[in-house]
Each structure stands twice: as structure tokens, then as C-alpha cells.
C-alpha atoms as a PDB file:
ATOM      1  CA  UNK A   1      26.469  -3.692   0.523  1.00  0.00           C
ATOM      2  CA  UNK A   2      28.810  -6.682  -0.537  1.00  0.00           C
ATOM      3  CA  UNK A   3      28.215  -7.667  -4.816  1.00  0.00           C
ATOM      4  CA  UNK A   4      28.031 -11.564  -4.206  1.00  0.00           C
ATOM      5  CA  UNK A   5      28.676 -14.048  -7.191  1.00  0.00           C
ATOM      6  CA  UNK A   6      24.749 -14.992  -6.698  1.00  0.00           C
ATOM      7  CA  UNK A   7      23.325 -11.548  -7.094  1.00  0.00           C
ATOM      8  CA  UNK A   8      21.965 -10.388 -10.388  1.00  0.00           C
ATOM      9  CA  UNK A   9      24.829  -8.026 -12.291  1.00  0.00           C
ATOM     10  CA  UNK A  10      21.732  -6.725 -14.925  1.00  0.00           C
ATOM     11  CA  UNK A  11      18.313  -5.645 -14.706  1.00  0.00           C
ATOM     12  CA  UNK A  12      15.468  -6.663 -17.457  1.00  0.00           C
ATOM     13  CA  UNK A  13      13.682  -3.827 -16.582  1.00  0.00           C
ATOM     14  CA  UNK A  14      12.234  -0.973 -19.356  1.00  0.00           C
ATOM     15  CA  UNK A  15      13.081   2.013 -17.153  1.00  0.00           C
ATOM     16  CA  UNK A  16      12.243   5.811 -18.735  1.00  0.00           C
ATOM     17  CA  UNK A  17      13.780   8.969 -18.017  1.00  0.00           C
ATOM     18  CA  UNK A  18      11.217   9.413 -14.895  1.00  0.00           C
ATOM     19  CA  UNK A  19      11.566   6.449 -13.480  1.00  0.00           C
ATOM     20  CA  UNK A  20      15.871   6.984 -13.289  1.00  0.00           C
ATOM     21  CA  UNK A  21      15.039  10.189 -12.159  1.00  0.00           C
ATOM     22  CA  UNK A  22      13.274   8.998  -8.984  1.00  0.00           C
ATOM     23  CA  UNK A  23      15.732   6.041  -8.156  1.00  0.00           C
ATOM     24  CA  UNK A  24      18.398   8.938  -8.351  1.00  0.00           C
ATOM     25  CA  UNK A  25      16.161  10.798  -5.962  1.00  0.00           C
ATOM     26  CA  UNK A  26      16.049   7.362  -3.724  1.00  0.00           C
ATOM     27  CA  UNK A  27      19.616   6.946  -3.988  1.00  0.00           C
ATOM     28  CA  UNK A  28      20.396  10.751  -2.511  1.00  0.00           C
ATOM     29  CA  UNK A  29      17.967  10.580   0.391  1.00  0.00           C
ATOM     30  CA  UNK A  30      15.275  12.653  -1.243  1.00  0.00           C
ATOM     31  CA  UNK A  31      12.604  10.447  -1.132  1.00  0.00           C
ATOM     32  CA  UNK A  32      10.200   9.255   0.862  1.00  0.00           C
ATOM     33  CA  UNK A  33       7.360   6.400   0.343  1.00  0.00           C
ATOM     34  CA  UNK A  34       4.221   4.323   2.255  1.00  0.00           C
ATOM     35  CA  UNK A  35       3.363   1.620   0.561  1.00  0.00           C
ATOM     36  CA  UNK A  36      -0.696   0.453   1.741  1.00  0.00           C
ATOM     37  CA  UNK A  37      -2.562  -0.230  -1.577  1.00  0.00           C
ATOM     38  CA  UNK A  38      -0.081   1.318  -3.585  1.00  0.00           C
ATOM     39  CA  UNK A  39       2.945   2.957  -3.292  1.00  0.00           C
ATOM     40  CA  UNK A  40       2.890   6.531  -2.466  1.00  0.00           C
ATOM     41  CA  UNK A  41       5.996   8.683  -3.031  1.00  0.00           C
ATOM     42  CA  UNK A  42       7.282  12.267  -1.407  1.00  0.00           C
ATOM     43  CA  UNK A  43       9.976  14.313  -3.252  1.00  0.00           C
ATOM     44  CA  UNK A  44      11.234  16.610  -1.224  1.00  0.00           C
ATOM     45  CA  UNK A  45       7.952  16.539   0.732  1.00  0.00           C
ATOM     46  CA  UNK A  46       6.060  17.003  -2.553  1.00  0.00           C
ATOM     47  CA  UNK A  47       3.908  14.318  -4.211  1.00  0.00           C
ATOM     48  CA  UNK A  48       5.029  12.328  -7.054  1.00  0.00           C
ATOM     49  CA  UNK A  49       2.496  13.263  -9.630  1.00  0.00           C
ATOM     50  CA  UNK A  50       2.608  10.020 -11.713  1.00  0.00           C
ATOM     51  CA  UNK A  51       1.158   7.372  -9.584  1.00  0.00           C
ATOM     52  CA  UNK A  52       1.927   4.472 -11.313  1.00  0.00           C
ATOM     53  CA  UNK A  53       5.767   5.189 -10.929  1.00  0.00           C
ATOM     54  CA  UNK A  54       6.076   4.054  -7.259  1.00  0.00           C
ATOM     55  CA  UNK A  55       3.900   0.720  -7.809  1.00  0.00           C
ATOM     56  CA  UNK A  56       6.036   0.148 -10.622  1.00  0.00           C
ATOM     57  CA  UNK A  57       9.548   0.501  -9.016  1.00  0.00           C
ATOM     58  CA  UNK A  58       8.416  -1.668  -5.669  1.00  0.00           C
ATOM     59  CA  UNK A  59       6.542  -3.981  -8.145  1.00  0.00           C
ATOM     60  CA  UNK A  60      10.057  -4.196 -10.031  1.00  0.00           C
ATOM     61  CA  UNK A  61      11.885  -4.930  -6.865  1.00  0.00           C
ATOM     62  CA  UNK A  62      14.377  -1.763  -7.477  1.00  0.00           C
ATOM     63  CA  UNK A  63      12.579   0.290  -4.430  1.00  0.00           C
ATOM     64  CA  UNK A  64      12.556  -1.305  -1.343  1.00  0.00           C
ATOM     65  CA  UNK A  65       8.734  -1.710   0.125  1.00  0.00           C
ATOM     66  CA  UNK A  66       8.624  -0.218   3.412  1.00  0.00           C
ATOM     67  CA  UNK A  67       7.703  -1.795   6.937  1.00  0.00           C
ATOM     68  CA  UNK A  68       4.099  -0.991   7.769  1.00  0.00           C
ATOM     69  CA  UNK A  69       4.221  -2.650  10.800  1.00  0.00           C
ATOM     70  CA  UNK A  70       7.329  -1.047  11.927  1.00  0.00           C
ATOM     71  CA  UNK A  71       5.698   2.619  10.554  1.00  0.00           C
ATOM     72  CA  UNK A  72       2.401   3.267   8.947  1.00  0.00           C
ATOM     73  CA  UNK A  73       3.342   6.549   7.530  1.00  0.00           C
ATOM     74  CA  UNK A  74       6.038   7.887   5.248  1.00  0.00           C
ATOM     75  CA  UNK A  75       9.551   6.493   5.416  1.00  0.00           C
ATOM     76  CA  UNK A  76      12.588   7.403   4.002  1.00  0.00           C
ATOM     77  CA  UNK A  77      13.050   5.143   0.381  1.00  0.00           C
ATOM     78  CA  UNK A  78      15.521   2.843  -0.298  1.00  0.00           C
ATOM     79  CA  UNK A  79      17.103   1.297  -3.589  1.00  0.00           C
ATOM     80  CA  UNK A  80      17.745  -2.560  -3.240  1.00  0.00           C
ATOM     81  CA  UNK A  81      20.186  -4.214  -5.192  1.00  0.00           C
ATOM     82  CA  UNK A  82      18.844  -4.530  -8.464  1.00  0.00           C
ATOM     83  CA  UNK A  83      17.747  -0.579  -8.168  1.00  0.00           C
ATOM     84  CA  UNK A  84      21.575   0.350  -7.352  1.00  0.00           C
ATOM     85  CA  UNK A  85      22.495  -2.148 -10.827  1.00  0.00           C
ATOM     86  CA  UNK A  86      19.706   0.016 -12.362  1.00  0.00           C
ATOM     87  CA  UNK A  87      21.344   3.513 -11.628  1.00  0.00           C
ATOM     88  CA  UNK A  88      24.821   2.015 -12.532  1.00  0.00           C
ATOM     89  CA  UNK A  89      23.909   0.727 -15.980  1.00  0.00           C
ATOM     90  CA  UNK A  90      22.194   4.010 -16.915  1.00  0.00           C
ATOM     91  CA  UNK A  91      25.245   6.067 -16.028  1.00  0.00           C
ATOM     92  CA  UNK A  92      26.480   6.605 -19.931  1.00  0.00           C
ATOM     93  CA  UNK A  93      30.459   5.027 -20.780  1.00  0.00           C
END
């Protein structure tokens, strides 16, 4: 995806070891969510034990909320922008 002049270059978003851990999950394919009441999340086909995390990152707009129309169930996750500005900014210079 194409960086345009109108997209945010930053995130204001408090993010902990955890939740970087899971959008480096997203970002490799490893995870999958449904999002219905809340956001449920699959690592490697395991639950995430922290249920707040996957709210928080959809909530955040750094996980992309899946398509229930499209599939009720489990889909592979996906960062969007601002979750790809995340992961960049908390790689260490």
C-alpha cells in the first residue's frame, strides 16, 4: 500500500509489549480474528488469553475489523495503516 501525503505518519496510541506482539503476529499471517460483540483473536489456532487486546487494537483502528457479512467465522487479521506506522515506530534506531 501507497504512503499518501494525507495519511497519518504517527500513531497516538499507548501500545505495551503485548499489544506489539500481536500486531507482529498480524503482520506475519499468524493471526486470525471475528469480530461480533467483541473481537476474538486466534494465534496460531490458539486463543488470545487477554480479551481486551483485540477490542482494543480494532477499537484503535490498527487491526482491521473483519467482514461479517462476507464470513461469520474466523478470518485471517489484517494491520491497516496506522497498525503498519505502529510496528514501524516500535522497531528501535
Amino acid at each position: 500500500m501507497t504512503v499518501t501525503e494525507d495519511r497519518p505518519k504517527t500513531v497516538d496510541v499507548q501500545l505495551c509489549g503485548r499489544d506489539l506482539r500481536i500486531l507482529r503476529a498480524v503482520a506475519t499471517g499468524r493471526i486470525e480474528i471475528r469480530y461480533d460483540c467483541g473481537a476474538c483473536m486466534r494465534v496460531d489456532g490458539l486463543p488470545v488469553a487477554n480479551s481486551e487486546v483485540p477490542s482494543r487494537l480494532v477499537l484503535a483502528g490498527l487491526v482491521v475489523a473483519p467482514d461479517l457479512a462476507r464470513r461469520p467465522w474466523f478470518q485471517l487479521a489484517e494491520l491497516t495503516h496506522l497498525g503498519r506506522v505502529a510496528l514501524e515506530a516500535a522497531v528501535p534506531k
